[in-house]
C-alpha atoms as a PDB file:
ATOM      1  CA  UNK A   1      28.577  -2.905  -4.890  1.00  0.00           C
ATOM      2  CA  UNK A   2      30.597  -2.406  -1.843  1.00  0.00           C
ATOM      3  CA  UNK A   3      31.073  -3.918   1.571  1.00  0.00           C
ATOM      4  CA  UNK A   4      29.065  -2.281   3.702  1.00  0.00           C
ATOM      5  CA  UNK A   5      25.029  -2.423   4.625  1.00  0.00           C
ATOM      6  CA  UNK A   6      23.770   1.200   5.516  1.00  0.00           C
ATOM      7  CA  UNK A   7      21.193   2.007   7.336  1.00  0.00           C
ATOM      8  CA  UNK A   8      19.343   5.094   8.487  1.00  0.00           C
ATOM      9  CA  UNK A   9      17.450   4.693  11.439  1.00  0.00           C
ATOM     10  CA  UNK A  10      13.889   7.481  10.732  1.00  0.00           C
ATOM     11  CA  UNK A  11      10.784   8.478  12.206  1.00  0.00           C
ATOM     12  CA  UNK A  12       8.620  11.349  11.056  1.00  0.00           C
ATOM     13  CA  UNK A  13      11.388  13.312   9.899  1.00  0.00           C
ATOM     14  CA  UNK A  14      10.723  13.322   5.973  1.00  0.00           C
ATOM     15  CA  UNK A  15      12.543  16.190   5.082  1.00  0.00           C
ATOM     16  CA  UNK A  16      15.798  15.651   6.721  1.00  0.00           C
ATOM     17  CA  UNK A  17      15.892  12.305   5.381  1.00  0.00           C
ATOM     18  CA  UNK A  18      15.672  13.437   2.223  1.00  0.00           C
ATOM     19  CA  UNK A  19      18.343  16.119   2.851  1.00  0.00           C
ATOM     20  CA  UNK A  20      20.401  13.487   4.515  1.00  0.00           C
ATOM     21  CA  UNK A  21      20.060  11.331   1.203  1.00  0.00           C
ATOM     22  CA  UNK A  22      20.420  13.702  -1.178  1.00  0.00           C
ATOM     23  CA  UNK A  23      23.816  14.916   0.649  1.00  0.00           C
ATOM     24  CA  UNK A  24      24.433  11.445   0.564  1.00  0.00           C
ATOM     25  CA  UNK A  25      24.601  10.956  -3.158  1.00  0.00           C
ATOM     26  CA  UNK A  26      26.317  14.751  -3.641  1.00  0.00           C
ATOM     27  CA  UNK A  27      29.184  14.087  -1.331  1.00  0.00           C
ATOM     28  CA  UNK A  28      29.726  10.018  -2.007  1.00  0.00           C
ATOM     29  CA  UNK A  29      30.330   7.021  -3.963  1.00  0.00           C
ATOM     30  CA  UNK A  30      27.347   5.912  -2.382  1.00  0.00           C
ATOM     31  CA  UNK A  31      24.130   4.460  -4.307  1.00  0.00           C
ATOM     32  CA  UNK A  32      20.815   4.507  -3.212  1.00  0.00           C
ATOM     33  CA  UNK A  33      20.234   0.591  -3.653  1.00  0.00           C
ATOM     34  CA  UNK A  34      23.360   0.053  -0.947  1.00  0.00           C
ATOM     35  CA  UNK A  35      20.804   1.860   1.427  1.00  0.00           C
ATOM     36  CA  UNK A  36      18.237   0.029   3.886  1.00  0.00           C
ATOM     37  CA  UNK A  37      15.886   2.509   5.909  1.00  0.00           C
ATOM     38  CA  UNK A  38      14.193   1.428   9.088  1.00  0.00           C
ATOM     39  CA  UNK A  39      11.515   4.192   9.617  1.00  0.00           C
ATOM     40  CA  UNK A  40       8.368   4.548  11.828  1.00  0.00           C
ATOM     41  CA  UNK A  41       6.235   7.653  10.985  1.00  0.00           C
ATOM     42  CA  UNK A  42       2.412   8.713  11.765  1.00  0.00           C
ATOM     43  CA  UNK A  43      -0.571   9.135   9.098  1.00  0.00           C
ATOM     44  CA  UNK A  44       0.284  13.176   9.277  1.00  0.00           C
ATOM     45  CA  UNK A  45       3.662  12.386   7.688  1.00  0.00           C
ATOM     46  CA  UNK A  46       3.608   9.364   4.905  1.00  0.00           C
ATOM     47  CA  UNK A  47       6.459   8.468   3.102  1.00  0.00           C
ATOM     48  CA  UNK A  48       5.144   7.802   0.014  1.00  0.00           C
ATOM     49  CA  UNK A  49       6.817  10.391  -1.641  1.00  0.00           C
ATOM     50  CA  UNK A  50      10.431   9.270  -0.577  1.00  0.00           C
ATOM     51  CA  UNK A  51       9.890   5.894  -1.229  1.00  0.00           C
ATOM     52  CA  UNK A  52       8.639   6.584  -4.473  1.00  0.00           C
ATOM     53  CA  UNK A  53      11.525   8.826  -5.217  1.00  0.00           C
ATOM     54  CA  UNK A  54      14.458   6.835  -3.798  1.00  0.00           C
ATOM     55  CA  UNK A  55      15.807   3.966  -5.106  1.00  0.00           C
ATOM     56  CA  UNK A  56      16.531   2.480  -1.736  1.00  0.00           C
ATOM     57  CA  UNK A  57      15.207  -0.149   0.389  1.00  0.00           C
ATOM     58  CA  UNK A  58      12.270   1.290   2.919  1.00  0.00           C
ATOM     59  CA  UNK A  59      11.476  -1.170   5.630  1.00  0.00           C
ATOM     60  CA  UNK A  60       8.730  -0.110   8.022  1.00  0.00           C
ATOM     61  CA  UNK A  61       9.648  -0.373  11.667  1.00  0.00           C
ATOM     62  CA  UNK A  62       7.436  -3.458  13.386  1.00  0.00           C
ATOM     63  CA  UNK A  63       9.863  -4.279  16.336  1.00  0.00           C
ATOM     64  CA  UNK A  64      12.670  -2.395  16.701  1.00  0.00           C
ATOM     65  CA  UNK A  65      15.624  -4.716  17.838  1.00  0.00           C
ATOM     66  CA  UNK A  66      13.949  -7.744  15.839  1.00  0.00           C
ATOM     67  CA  UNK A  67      14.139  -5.663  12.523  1.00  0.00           C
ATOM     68  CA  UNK A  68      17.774  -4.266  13.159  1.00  0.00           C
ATOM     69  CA  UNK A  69      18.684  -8.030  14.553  1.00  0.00           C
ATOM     70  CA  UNK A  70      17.232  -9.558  11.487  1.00  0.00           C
ATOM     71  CA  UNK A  71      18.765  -7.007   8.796  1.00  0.00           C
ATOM     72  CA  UNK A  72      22.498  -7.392  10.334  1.00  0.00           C
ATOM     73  CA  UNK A  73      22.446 -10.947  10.701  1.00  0.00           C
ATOM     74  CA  UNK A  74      21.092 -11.709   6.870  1.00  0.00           C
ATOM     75  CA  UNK A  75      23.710  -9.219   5.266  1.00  0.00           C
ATOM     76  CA  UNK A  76      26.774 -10.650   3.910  1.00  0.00           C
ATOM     77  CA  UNK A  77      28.353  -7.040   4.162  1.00  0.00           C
ATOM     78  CA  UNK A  78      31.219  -7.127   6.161  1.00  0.00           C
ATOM     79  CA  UNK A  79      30.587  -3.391   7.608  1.00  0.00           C
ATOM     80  CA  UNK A  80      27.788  -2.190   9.110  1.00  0.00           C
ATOM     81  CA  UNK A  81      27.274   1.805   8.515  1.00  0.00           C
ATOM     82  CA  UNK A  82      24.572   3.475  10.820  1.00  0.00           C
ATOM     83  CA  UNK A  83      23.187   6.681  10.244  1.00  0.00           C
ATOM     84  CA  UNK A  84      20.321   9.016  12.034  1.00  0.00           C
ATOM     85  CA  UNK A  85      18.112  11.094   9.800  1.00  0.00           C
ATOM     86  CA  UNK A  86      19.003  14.363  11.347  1.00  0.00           C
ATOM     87  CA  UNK A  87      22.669  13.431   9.882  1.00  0.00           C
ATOM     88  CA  UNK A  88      24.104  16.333   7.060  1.00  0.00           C
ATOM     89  CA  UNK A  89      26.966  15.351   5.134  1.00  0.00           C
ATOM     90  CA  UNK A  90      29.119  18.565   4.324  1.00  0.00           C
ATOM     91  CA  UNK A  91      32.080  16.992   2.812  1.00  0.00           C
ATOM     92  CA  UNK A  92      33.053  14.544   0.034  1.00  0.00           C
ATOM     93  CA  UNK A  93      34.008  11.002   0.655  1.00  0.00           C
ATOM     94  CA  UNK A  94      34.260   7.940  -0.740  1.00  0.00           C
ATOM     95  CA  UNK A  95      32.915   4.583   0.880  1.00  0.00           C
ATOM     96  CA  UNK A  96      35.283   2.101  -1.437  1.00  0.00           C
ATOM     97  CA  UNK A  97      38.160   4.107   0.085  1.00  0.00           C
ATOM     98  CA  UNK A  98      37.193   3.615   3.803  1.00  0.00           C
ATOM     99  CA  UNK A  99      35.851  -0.076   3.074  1.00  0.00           C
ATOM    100  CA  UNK A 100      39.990  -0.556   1.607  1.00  0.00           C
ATOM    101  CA  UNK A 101      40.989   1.412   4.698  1.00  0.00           C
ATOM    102  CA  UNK A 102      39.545  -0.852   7.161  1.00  0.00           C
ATOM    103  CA  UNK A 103      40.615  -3.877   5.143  1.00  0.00           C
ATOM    104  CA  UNK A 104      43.950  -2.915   5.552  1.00  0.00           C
ATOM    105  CA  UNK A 105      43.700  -1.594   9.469  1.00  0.00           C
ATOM    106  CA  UNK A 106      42.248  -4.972  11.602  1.00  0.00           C
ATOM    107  CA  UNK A 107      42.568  -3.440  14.592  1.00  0.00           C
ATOM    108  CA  UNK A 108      40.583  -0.462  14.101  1.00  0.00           C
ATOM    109  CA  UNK A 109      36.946  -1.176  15.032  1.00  0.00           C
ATOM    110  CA  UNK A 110      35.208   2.370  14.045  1.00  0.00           C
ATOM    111  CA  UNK A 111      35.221   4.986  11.928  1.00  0.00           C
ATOM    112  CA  UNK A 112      33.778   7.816  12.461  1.00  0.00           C
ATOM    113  CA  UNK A 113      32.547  10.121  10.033  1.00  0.00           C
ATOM    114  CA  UNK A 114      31.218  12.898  12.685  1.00  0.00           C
ATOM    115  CA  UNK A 115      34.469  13.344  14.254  1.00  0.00           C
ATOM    116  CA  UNK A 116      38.133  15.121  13.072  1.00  0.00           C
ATOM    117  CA  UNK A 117      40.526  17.359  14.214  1.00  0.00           C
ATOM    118  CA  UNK A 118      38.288  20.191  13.712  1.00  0.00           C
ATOM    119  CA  UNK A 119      36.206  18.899  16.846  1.00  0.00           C
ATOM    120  CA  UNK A 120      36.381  20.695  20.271  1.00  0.00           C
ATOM    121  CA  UNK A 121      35.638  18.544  23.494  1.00  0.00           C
ATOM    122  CA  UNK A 122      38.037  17.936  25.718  1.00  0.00           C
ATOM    123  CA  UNK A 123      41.531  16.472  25.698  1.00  0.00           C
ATOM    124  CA  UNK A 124      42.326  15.386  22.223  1.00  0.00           C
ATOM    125  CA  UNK A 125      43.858  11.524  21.619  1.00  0.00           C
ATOM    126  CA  UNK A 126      47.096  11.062  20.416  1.00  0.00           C
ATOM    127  CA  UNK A 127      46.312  10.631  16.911  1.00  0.00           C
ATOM    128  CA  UNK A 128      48.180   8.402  14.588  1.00  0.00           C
ATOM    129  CA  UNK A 129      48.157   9.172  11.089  1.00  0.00           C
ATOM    130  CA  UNK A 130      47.830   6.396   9.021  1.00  0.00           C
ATOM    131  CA  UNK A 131      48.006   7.693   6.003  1.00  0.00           C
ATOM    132  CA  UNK A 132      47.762  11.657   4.731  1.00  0.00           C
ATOM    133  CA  UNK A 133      43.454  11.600   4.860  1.00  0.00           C
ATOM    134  CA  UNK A 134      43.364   9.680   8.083  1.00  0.00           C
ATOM    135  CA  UNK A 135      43.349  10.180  11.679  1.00  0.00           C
ATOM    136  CA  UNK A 136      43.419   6.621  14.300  1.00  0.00           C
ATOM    137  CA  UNK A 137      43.244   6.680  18.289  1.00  0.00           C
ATOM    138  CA  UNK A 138      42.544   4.872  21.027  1.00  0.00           C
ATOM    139  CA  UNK A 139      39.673   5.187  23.401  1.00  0.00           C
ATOM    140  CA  UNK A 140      41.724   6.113  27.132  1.00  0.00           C
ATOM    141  CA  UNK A 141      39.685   7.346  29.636  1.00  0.00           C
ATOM    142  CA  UNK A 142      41.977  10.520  29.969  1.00  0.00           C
ATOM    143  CA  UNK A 143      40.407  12.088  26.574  1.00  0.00           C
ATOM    144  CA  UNK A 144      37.471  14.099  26.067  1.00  0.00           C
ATOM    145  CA  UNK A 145      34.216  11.946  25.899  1.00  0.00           C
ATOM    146  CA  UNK A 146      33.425  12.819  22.440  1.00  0.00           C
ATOM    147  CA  UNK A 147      36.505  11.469  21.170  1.00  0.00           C
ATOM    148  CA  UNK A 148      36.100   8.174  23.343  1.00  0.00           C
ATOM    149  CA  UNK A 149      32.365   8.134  22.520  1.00  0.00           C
ATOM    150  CA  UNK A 150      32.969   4.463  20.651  1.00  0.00           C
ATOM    151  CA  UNK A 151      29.518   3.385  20.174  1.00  0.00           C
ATOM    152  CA  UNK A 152      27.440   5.890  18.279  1.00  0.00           C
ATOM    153  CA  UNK A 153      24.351   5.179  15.880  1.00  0.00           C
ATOM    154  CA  UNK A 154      24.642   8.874  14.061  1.00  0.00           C
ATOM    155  CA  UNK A 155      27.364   7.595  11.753  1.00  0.00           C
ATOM    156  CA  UNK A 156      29.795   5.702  12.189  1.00  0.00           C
ATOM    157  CA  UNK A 157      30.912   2.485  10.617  1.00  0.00           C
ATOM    158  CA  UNK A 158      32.047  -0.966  12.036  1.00  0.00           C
ATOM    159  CA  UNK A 159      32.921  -4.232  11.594  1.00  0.00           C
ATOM    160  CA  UNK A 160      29.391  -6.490  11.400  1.00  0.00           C
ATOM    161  CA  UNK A 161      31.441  -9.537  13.903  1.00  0.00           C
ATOM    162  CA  UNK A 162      31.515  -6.181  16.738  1.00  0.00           C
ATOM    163  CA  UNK A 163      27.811  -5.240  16.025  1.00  0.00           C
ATOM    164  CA  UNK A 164      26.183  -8.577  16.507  1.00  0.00           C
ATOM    165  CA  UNK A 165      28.436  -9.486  19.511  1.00  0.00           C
ATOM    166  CA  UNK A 166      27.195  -6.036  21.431  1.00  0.00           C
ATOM    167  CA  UNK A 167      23.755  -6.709  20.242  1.00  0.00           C
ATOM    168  CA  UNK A 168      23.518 -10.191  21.738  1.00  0.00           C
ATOM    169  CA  UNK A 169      24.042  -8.713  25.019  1.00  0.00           C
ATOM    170  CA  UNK A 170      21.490  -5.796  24.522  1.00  0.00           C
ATOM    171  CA  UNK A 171      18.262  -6.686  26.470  1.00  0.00           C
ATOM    172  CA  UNK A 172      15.717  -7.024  23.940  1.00  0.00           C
ATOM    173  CA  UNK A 173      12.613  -5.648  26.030  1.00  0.00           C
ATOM    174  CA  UNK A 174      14.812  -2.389  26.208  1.00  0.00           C
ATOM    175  CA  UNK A 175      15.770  -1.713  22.468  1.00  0.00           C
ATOM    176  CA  UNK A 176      12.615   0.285  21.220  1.00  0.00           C
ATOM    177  CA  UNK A 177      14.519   2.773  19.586  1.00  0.00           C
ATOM    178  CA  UNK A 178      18.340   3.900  18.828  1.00  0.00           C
ATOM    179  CA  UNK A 179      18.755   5.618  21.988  1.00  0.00           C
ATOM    180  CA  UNK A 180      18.594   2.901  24.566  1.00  0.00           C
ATOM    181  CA  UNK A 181      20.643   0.844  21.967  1.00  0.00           C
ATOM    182  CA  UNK A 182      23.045   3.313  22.281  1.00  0.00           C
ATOM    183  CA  UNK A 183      23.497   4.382  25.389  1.00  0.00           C
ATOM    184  CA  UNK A 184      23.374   0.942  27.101  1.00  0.00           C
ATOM    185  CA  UNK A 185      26.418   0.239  25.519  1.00  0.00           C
ATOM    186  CA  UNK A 186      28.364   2.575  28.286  1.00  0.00           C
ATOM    187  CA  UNK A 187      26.969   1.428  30.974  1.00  0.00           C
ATOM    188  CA  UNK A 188      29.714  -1.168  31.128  1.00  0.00           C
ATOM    189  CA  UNK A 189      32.008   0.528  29.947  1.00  0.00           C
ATOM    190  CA  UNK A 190      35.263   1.445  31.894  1.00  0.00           C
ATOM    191  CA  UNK A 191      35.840   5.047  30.339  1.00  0.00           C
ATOM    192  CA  UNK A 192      32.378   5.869  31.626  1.00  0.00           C
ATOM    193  CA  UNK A 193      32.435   5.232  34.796  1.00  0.00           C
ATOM    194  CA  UNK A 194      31.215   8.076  36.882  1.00  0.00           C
ATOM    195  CA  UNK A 195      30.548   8.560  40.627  1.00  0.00           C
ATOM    196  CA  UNK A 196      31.325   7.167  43.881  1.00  0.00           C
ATOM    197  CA  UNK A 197      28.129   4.816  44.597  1.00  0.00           C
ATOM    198  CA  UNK A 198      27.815   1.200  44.596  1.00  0.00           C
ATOM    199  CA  UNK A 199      27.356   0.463  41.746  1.00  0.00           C
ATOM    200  CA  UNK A 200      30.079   2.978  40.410  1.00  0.00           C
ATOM    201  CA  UNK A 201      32.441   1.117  42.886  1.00  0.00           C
ATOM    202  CA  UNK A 202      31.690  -2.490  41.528  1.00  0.00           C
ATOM    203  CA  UNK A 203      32.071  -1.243  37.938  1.00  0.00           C
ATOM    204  CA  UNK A 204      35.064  -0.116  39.001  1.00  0.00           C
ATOM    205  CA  UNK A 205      36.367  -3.266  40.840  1.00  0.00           C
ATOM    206  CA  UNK A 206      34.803  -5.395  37.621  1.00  0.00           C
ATOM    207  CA  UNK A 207      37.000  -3.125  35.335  1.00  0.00           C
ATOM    208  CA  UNK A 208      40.093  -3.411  37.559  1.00  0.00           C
ATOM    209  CA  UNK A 209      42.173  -5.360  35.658  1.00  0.00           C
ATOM    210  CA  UNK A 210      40.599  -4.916  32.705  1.00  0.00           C
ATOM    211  CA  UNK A 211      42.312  -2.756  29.503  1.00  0.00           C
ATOM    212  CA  UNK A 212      39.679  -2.115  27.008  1.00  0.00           C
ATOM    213  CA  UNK A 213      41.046   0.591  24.352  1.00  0.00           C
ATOM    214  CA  UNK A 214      38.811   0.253  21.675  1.00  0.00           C
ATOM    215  CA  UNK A 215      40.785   1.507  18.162  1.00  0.00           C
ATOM    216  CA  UNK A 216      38.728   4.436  15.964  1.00  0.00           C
ATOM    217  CA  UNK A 217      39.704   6.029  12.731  1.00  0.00           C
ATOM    218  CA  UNK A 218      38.255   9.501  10.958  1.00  0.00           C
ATOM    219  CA  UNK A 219      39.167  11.161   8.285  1.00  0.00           C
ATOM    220  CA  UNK A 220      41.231  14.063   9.299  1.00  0.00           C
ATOM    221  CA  UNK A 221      37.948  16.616   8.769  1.00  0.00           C
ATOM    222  CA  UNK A 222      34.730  15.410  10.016  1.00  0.00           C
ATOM    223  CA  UNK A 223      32.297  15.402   6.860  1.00  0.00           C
ATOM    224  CA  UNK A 224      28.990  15.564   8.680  1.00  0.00           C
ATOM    225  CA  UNK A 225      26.897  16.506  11.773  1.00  0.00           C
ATOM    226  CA  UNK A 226      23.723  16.142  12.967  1.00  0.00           C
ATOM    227  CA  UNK A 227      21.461  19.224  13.164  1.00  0.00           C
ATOM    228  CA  UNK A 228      19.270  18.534  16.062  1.00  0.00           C
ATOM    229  CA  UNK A 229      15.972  20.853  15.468  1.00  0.00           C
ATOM    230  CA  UNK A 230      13.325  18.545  16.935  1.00  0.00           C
ATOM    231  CA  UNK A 231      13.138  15.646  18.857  1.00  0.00           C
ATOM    232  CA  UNK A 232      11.366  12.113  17.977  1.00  0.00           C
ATOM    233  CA  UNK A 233      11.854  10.091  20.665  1.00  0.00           C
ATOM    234  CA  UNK A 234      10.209  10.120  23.736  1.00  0.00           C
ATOM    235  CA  UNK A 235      12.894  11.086  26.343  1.00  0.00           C
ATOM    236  CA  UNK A 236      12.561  12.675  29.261  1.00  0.00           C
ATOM    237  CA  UNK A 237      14.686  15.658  28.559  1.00  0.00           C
ATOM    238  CA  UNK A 238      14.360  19.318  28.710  1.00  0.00           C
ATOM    239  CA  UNK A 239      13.950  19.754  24.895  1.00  0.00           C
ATOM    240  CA  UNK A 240      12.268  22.217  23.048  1.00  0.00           C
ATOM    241  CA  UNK A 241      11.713  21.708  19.237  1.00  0.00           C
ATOM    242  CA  UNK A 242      12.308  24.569  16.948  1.00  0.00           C
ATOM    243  CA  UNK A 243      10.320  23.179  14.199  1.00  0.00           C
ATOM    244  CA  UNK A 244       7.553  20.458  14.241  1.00  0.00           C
ATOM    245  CA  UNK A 245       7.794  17.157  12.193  1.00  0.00           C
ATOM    246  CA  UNK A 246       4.258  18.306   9.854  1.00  0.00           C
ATOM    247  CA  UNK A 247       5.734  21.924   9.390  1.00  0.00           C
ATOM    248  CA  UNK A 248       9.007  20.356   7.992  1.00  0.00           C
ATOM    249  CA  UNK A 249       6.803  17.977   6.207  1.00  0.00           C
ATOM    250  CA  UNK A 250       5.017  20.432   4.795  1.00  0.00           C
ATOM    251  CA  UNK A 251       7.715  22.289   3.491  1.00  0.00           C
ATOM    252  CA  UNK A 252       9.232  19.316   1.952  1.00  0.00           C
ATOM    253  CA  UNK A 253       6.220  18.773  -0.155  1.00  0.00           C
ATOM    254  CA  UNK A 254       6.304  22.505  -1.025  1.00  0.00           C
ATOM    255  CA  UNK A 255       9.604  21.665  -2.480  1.00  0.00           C
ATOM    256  CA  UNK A 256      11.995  22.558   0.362  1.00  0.00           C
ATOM    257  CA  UNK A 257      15.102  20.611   1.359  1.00  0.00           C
ATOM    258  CA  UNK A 258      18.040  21.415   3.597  1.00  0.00           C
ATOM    259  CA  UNK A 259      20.699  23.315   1.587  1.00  0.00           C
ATOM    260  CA  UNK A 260      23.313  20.740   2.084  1.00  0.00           C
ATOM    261  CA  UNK A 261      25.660  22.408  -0.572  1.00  0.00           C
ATOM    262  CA  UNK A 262      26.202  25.833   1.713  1.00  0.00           C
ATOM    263  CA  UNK A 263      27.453  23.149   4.470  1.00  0.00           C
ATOM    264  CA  UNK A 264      30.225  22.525   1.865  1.00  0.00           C
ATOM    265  CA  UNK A 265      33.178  24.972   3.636  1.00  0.00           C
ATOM    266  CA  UNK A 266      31.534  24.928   7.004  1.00  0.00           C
ATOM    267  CA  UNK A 267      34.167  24.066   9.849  1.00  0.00           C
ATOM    268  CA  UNK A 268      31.931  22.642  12.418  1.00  0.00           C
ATOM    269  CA  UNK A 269      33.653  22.023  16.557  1.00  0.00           C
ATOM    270  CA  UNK A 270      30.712  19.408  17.296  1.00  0.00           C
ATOM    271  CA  UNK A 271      29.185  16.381  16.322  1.00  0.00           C
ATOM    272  CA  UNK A 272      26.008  18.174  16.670  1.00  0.00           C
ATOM    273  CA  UNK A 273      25.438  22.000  15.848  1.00  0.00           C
ATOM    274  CA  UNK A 274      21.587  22.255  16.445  1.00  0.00           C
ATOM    275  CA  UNK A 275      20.045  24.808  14.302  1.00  0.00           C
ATOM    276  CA  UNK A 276      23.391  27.025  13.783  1.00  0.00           C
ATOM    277  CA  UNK A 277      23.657  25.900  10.160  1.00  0.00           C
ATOM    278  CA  UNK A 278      20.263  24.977   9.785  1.00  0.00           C
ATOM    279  CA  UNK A 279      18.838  26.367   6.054  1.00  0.00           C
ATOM    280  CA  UNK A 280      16.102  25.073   3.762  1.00  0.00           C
ATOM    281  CA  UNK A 281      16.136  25.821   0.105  1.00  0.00           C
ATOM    282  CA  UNK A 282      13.962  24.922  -2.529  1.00  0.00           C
ATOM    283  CA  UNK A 283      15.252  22.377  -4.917  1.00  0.00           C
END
């Protein structure tokens, strides 16, 4: 077993977790047993079947930030990987080799699997290549937000000291989901600060003298995106899903899954392609 505690954040998306998983175990090193799932679904779209089928641990979501709080803080895993269900893998990998990577890099405190050279957004970092597979950067405020994007819960991969020092400044009432655990991370944040009001100005003045470059690493290809086809959360966006959860559910017990495997040579320019690539196949 390896250093890192995975987990895949889910709720009533049954068949793209078990694409996501299933492209999991194609493209990686990974095993199912290194896997922890925190999922919240309704009586129209059970489980069962997954947990019956997967070797990994299924925890059923009771309190959001007091189940993610309690998983990180009783792993002895030195990394913490996150993952979304709507996540694809497209590429091979191997954990052990990142986990070594890290090891050997201190002052990196990400890696991101979503991103690579082959992404479009923006002024590009000056990447430093570690070694031949590898891209590092820092997080400047002059690159394009994607690439200084530091605290993402799709998948990426840090260092379990970093996780549990952000989370102890997370307002608990607030975490209810992965969005709001997400996103309250910029507010802070000097390389997102946007505007000229108030409270853009005291940001500012807060930030002043303060350098905050946060260090991420990729491989030189990203190896996944997510494929955002419906929406879970309740956010007030102008969103309109192209398939429902029970339809996908439905097909899943039919005997459908994503075709991961025609992903394989697929040279994606975002973190998230929507339905572009989006194919089921019967297993």
């Amino acid at each position: 077993m390896g250093q890192t505690f995975i987990i895949i954040f889910s709720k009533n998306r049954s068949l793209q977790l078990k694409s996501l998983l299933q492209s999991i175990f194609y493209f990686s090193d990974i095993k199912p047993e290194e896997i922890t799932i925190l999922y919240e679904t309704t009586k129209d779209i059970p489980y069962n079947s997954l947990i019956e089928n997967f070797n990994c641990c299924f925890i059923k979501q009771t309190d959001f930030y007091t189940d993610i709080s309690r998983l990180i803080k009783n792993t002895k895993k030195k990394f913490i990987f996150f993952m979304v269900d709507d996540l694809i893998f497209k590429g091979h990998f191997k954990l052990r080799q990142i986990e070594h990577f890290m090891d050997e890099s201190p002052n990196i405190e990400c890696f991101s699997m979503r991103l690579g050279d082959n992404i479009i957004d923006g002024k590009k970092p000056a990447f430093q290549n570690i070694k031949d597979n590898f891209l590092v950067w820092d997080t400047s405020k002059d690159i394009g937000k994607t690439w200084r994007y530091f605290w993402e819960l799709s998948s990426s991969l840090y260092r379990k000291n970093r996780v549990l020092k952000y989370m102890k400044k997370c307002p608990p009432e607030k975490m209810t989901f992965p969005n709001p655990m997400e996103s309250y991370y910029y507010r802070y944040m000097p390389s997102f600060i946007y505007g000229n009001g108030i409270k853009a100005l005291l940001k500012k003045i807060i930030f002043a003298f303060r350098k905050k470059n946060d260090q991420m690493a990729s491989f030189k290809k990203s190896l996944c995106f997510t494929q955002g086809v419906n929406i879970v959360a309740n956010r007030n966006i102008d969103y309109h899903n192209k398939f429902s959860y029970i339809e996908l559910h439905n097909k899943m017990m039919e005997g459908y899954i994503i075709d991961y495997k025609s992903l394989a040579n697929i040279e994606n320019t975002k973190p998230n392609m929507g339905s572009k690539y989006f194919k089921l196949a019967k297993e």
